[in-house]
C-alpha atoms as a PDB file:
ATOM      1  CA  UNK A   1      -4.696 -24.024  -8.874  1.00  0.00           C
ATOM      2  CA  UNK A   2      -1.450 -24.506  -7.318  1.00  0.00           C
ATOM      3  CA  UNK A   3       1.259 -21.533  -6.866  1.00  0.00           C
ATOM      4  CA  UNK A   4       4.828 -22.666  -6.981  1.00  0.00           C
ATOM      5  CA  UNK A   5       7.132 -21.249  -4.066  1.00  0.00           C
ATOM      6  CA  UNK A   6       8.968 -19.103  -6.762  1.00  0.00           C
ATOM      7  CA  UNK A   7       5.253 -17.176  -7.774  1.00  0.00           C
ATOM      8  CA  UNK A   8       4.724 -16.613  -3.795  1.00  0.00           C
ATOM      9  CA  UNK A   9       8.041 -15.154  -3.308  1.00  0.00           C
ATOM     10  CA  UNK A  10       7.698 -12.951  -6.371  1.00  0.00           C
ATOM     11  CA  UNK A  11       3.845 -11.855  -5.445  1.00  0.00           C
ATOM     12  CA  UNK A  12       4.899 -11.419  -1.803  1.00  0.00           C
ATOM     13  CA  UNK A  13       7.641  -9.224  -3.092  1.00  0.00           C
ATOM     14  CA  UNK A  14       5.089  -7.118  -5.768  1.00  0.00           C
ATOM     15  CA  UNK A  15       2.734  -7.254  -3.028  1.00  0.00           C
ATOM     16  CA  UNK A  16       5.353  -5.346  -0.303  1.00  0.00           C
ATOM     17  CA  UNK A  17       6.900  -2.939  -2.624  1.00  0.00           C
ATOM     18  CA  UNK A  18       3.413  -1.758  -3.635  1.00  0.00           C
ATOM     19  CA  UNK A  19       2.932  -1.472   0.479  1.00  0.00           C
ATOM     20  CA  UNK A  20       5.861   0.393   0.451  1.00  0.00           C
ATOM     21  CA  UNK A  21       5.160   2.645  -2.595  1.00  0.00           C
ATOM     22  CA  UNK A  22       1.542   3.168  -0.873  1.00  0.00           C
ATOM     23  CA  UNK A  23       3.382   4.382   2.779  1.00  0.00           C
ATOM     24  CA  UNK A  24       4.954   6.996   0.866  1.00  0.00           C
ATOM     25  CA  UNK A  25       2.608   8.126  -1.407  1.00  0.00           C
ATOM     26  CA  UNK A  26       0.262   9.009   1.152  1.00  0.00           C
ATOM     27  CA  UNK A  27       3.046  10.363   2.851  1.00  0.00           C
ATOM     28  CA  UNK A  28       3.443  12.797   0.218  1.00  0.00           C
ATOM     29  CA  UNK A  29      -0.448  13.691  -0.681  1.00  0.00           C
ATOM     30  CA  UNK A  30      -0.649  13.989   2.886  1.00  0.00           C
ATOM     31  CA  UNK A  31       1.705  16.766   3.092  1.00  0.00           C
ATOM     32  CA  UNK A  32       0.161  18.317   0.298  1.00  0.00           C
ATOM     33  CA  UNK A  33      -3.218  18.559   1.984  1.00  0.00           C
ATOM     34  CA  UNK A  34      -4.734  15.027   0.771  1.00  0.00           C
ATOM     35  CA  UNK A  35      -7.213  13.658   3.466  1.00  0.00           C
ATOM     36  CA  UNK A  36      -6.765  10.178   4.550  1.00  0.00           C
ATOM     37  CA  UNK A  37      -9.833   8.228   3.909  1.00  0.00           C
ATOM     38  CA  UNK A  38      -9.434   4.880   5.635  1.00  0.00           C
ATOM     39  CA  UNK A  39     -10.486   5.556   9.229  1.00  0.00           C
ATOM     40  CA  UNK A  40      -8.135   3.245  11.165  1.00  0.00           C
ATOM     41  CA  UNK A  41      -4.880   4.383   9.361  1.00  0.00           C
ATOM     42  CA  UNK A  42      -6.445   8.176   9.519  1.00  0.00           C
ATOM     43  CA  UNK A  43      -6.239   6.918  12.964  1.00  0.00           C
ATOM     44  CA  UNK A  44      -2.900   6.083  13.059  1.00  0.00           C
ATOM     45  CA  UNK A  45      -1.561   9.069  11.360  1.00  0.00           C
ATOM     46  CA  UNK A  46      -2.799  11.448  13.219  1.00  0.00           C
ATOM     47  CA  UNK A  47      -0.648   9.996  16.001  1.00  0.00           C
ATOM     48  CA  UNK A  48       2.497  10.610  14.325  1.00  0.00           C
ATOM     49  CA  UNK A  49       3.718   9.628  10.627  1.00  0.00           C
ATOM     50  CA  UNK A  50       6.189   6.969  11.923  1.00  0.00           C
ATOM     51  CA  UNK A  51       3.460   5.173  13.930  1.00  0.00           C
ATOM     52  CA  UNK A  52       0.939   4.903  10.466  1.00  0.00           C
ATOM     53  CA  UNK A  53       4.072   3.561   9.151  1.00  0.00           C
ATOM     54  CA  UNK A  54       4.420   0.833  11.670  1.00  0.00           C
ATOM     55  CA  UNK A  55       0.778   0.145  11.756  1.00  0.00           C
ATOM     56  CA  UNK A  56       0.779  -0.047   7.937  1.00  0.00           C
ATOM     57  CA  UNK A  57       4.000  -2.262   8.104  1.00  0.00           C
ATOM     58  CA  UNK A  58       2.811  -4.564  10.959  1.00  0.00           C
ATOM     59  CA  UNK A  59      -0.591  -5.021   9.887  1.00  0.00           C
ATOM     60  CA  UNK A  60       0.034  -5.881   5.694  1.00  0.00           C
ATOM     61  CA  UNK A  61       3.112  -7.864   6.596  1.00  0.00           C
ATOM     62  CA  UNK A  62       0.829  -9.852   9.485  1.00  0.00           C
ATOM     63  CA  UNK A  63      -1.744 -10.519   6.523  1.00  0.00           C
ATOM     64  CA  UNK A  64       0.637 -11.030   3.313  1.00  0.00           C
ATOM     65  CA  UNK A  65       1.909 -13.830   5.511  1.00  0.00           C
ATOM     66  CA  UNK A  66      -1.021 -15.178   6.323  1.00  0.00           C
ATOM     67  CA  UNK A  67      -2.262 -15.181   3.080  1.00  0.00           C
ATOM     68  CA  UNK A  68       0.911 -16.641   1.392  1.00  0.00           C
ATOM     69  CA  UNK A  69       0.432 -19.599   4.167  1.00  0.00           C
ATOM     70  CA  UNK A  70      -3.412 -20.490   3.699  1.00  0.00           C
ATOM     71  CA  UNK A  71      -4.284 -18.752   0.341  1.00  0.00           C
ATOM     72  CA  UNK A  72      -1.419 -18.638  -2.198  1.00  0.00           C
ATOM     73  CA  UNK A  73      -3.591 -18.278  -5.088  1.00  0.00           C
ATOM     74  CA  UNK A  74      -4.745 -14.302  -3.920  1.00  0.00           C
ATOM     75  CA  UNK A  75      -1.453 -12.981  -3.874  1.00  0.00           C
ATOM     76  CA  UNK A  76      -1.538 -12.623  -7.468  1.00  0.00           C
ATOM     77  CA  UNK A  77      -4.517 -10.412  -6.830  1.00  0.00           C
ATOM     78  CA  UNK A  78      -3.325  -8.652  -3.935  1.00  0.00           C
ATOM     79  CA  UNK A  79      -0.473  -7.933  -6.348  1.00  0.00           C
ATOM     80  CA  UNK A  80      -2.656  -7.103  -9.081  1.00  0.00           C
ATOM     81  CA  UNK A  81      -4.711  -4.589  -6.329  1.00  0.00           C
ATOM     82  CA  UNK A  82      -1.338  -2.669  -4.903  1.00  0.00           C
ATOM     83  CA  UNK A  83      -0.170  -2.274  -8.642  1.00  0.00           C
ATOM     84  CA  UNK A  84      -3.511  -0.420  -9.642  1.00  0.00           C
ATOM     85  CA  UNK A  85      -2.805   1.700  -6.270  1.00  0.00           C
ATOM     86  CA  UNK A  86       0.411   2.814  -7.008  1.00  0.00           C
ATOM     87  CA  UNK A  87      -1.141   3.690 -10.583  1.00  0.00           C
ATOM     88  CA  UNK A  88      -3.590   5.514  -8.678  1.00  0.00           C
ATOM     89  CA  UNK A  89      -0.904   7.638  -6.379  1.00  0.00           C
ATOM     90  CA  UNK A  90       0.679   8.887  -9.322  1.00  0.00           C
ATOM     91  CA  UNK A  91      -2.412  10.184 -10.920  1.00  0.00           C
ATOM     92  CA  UNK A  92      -3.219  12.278  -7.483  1.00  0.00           C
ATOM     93  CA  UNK A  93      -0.120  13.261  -7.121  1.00  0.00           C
ATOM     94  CA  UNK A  94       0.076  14.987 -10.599  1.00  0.00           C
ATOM     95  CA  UNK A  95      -3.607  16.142  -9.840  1.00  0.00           C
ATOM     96  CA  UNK A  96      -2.325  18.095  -6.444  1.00  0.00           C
ATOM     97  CA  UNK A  97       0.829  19.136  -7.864  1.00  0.00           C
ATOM     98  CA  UNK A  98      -0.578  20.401 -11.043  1.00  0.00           C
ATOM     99  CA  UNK A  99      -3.525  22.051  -9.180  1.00  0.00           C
ATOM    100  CA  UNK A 100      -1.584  23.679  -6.669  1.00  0.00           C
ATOM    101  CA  UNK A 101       0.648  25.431  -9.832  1.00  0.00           C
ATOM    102  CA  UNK A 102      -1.900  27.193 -11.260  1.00  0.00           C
END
């Protein structure tokens, strides 16, 4: 199945803004007493917020690229994946912020 260059771009793009989206949401559910459940960005956090960021940056950027080079076809599901997670982020955050109302 062969991606054009104008599907990568736009998956590559999906793929970072959902990166993006996901930095800040846990950001936020962080603040509001959420617990970080991946152990190498709880890692990272708990050196400061700006280094998970970096970390978070470095690391998906490092393997978006790769993946657009030697697997082109996944980035529609990587896209797919950070879509469902920003889905997910919303529902938690009107979980904690409704919770924390009442």
């Amino acid at each position: 199945c062969k991606v054009s260059k104008k599907e990568i771009r736009m998956f590559v793009a999906i793929a970072h803004f959902g990166n993006i989206f996901d930095i800040v949401m846990t950001l936020n559910a962080l603040s509001l007493g959420a617990v970080e459940m991946n152990p190498i960005m709880d890692a990272a956090i708990s050196v400061s917020p700006w280094f998970f960021v970096a970390v978070k940056l470095i690391i998906f950027t490092f393997a978006i690229a790769l993946l657009a080079k030697r697997q082109p076809k996944w980035l529609k599901f990587v896209a797919g994946v950070y879509s469902l997670l920003a889905a997910w982020h919303c529902v938690v955050l009107y979980v904690i912020t409704n919770h924390s109302l009442t």
